[in-house]
C-alpha atoms as a PDB file:
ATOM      1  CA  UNK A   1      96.272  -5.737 -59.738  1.00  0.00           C
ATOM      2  CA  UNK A   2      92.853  -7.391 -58.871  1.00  0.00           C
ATOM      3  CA  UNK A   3      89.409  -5.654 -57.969  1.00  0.00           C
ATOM      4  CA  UNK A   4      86.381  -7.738 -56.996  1.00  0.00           C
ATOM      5  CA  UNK A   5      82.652  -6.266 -57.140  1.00  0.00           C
ATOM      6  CA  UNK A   6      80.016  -7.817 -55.085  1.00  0.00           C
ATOM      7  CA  UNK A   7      76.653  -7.308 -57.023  1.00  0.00           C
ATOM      8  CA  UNK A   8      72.886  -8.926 -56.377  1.00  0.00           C
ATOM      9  CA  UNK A   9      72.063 -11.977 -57.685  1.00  0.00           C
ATOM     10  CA  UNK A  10      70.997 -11.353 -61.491  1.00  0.00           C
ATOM     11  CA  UNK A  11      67.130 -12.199 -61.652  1.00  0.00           C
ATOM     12  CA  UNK A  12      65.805 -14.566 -63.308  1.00  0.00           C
ATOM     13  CA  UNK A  13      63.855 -12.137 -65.782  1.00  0.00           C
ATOM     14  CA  UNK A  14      67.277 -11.814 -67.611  1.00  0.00           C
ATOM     15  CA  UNK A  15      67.216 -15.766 -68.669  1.00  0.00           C
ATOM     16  CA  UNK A  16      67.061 -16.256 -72.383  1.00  0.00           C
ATOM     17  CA  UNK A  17      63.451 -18.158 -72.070  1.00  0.00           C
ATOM     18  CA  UNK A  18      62.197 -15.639 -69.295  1.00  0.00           C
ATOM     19  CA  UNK A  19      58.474 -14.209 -70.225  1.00  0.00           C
ATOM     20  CA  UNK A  20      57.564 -11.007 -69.723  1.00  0.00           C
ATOM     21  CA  UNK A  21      57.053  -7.639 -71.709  1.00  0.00           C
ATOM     22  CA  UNK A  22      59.925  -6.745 -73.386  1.00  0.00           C
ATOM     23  CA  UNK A  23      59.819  -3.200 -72.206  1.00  0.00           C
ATOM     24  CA  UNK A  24      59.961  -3.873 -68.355  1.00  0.00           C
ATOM     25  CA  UNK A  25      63.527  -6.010 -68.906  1.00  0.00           C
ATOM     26  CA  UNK A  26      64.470  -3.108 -70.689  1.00  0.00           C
ATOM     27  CA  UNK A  27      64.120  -0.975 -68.225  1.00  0.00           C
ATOM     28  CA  UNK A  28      65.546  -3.455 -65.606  1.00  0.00           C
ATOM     29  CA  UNK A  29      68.383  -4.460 -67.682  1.00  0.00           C
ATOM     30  CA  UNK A  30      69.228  -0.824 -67.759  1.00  0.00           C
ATOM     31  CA  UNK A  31      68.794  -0.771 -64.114  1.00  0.00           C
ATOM     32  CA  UNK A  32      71.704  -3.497 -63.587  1.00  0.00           C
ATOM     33  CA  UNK A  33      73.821  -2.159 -66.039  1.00  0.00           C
ATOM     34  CA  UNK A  34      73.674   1.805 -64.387  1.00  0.00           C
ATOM     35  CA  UNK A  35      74.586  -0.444 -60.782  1.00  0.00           C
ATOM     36  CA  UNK A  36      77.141  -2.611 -62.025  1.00  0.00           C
ATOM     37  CA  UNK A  37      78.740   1.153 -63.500  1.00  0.00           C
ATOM     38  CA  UNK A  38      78.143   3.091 -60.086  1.00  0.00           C
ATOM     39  CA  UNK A  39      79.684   0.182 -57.915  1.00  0.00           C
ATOM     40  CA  UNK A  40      82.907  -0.140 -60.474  1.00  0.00           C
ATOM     41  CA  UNK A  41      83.623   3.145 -60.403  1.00  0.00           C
ATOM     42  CA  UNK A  42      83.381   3.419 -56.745  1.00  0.00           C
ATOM     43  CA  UNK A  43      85.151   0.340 -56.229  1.00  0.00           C
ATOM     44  CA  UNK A  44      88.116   1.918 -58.650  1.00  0.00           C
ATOM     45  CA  UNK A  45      88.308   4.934 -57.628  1.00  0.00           C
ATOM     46  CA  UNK A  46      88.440   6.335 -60.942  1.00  0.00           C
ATOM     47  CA  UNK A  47      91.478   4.866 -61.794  1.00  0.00           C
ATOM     48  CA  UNK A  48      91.008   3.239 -64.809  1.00  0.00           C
ATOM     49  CA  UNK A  49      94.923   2.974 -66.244  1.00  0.00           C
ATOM     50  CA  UNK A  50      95.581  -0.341 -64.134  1.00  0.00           C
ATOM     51  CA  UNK A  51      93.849  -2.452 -66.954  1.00  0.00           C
ATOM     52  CA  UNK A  52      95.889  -0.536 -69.793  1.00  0.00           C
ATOM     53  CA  UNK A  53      95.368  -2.627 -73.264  1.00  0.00           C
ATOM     54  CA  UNK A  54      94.513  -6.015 -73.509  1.00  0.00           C
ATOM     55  CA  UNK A  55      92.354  -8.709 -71.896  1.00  0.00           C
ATOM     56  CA  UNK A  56      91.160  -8.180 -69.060  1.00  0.00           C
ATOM     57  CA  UNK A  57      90.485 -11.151 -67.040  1.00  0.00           C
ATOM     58  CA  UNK A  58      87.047 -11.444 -65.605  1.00  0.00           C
ATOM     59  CA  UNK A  59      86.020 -14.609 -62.663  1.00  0.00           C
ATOM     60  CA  UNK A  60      82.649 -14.620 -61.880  1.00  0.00           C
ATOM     61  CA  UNK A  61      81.415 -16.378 -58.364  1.00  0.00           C
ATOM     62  CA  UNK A  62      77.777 -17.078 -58.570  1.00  0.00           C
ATOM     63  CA  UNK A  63      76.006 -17.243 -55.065  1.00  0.00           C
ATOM     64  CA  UNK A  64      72.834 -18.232 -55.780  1.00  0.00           C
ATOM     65  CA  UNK A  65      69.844 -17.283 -53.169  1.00  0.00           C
ATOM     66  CA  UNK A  66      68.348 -20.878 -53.816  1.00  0.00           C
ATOM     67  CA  UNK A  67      68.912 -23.887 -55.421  1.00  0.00           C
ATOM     68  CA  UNK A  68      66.246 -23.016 -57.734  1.00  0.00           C
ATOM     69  CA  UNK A  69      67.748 -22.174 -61.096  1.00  0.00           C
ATOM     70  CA  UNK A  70      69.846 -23.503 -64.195  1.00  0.00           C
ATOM     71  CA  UNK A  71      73.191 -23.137 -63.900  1.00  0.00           C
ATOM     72  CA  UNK A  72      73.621 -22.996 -67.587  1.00  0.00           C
ATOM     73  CA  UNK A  73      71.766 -19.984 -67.564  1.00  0.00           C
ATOM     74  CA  UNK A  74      73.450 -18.031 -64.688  1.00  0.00           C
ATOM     75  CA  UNK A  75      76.324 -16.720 -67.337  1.00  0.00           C
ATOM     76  CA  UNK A  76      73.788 -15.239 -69.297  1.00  0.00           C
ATOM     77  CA  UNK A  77      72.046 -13.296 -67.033  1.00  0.00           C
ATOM     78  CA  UNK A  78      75.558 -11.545 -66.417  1.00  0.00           C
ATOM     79  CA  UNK A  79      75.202  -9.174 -69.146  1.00  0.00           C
ATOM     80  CA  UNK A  80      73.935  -6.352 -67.891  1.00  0.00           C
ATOM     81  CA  UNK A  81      76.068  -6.236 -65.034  1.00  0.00           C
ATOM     82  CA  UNK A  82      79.731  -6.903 -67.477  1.00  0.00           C
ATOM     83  CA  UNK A  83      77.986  -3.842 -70.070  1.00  0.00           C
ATOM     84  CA  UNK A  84      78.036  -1.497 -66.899  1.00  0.00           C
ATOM     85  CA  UNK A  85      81.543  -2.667 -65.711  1.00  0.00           C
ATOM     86  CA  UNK A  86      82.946  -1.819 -69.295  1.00  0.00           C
ATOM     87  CA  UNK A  87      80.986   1.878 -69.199  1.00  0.00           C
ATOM     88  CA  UNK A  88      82.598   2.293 -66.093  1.00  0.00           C
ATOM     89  CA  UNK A  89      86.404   1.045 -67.151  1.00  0.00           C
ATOM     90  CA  UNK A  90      85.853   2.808 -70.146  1.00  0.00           C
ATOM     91  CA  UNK A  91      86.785  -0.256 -72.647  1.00  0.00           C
ATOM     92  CA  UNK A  92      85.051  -2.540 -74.892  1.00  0.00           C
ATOM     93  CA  UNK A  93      83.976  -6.153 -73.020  1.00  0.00           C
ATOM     94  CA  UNK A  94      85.337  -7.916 -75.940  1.00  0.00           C
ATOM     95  CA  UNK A  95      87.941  -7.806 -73.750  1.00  0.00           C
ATOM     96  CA  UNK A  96      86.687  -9.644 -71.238  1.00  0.00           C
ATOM     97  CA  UNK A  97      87.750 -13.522 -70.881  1.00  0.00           C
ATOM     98  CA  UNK A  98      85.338 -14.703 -67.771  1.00  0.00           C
ATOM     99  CA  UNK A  99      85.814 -18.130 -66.106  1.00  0.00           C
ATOM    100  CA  UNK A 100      83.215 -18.844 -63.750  1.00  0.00           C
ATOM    101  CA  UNK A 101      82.635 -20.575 -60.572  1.00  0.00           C
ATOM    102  CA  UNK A 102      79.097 -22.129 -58.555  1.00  0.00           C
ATOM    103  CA  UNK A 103      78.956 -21.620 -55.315  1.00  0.00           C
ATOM    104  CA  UNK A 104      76.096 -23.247 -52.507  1.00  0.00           C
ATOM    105  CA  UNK A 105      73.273 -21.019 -52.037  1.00  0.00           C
ATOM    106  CA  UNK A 106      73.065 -18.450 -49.789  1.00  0.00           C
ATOM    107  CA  UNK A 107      70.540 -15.951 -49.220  1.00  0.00           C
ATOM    108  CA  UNK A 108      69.946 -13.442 -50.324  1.00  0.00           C
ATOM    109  CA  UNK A 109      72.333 -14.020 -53.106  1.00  0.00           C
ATOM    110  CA  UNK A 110      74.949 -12.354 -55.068  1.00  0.00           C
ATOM    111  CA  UNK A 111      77.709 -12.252 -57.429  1.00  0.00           C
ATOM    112  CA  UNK A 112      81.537 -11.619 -57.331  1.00  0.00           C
ATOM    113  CA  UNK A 113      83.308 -10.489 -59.784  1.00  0.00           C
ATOM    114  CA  UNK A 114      87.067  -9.880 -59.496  1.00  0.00           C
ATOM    115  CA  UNK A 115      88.762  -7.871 -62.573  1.00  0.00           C
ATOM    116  CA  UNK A 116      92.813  -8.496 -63.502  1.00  0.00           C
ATOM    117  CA  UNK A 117      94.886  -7.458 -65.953  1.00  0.00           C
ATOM    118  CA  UNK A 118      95.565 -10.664 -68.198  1.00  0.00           C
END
């Protein structure tokens, strides 16, 4: 069983070198993470038991809205969005095991990411 989520582009705010006031990427990495939880659980209809125990294999398609941007630093900026996943699935994202893909730009952006039982 595979479920893919289709989420905005993560900004660049969440890079590791990104300036800014610590308290508004608080607030927007809590933004993501509430999204990333609202989307999974209507994409899964509350049925959580499909992922049982175990890994839980996570692919993550980055589309890009430019070709502005590190690559290196698009993984990163997925944390927020994986935290809210695992709220929503109910499990710790230690189990997680992500593989990730680039994609060519496309505005306005976003990301996939499909879920499946390892």
């Amino acid at each position: 069983m595979s479920a893919t989520i289709v989420l905005p582009f993560p900004p660049s705010s969440l890079s590791g070198h990104a300036k800014g006031h610590w308290r508004k990427k608080a607030a927007e990495t809590k933004a993501l993470r509430q999204l990333a939880d609202y989307e999974t659980r209507v994409l899964m209809r509350a049925d959580f038991a499909t992922f049982g125990h175990g890994d839980i294999k996570v692919h993550i398609a980055f589309i890009p809205p430019s070709r502005r941007g590190d690559r290196s630093n698009f993984p990163a900026r997925m944390k927020p969005y994986l935290d809210g996943i695992a709220d929503a699935l109910g499990v710790n994202d230690a189990r997680f095991l992500p593989s990730y893909e680039f994609c060519e730009p496309k505005a306005p952006g976003c990301v996939r990411v499909t879920l499946e039982a390892a």
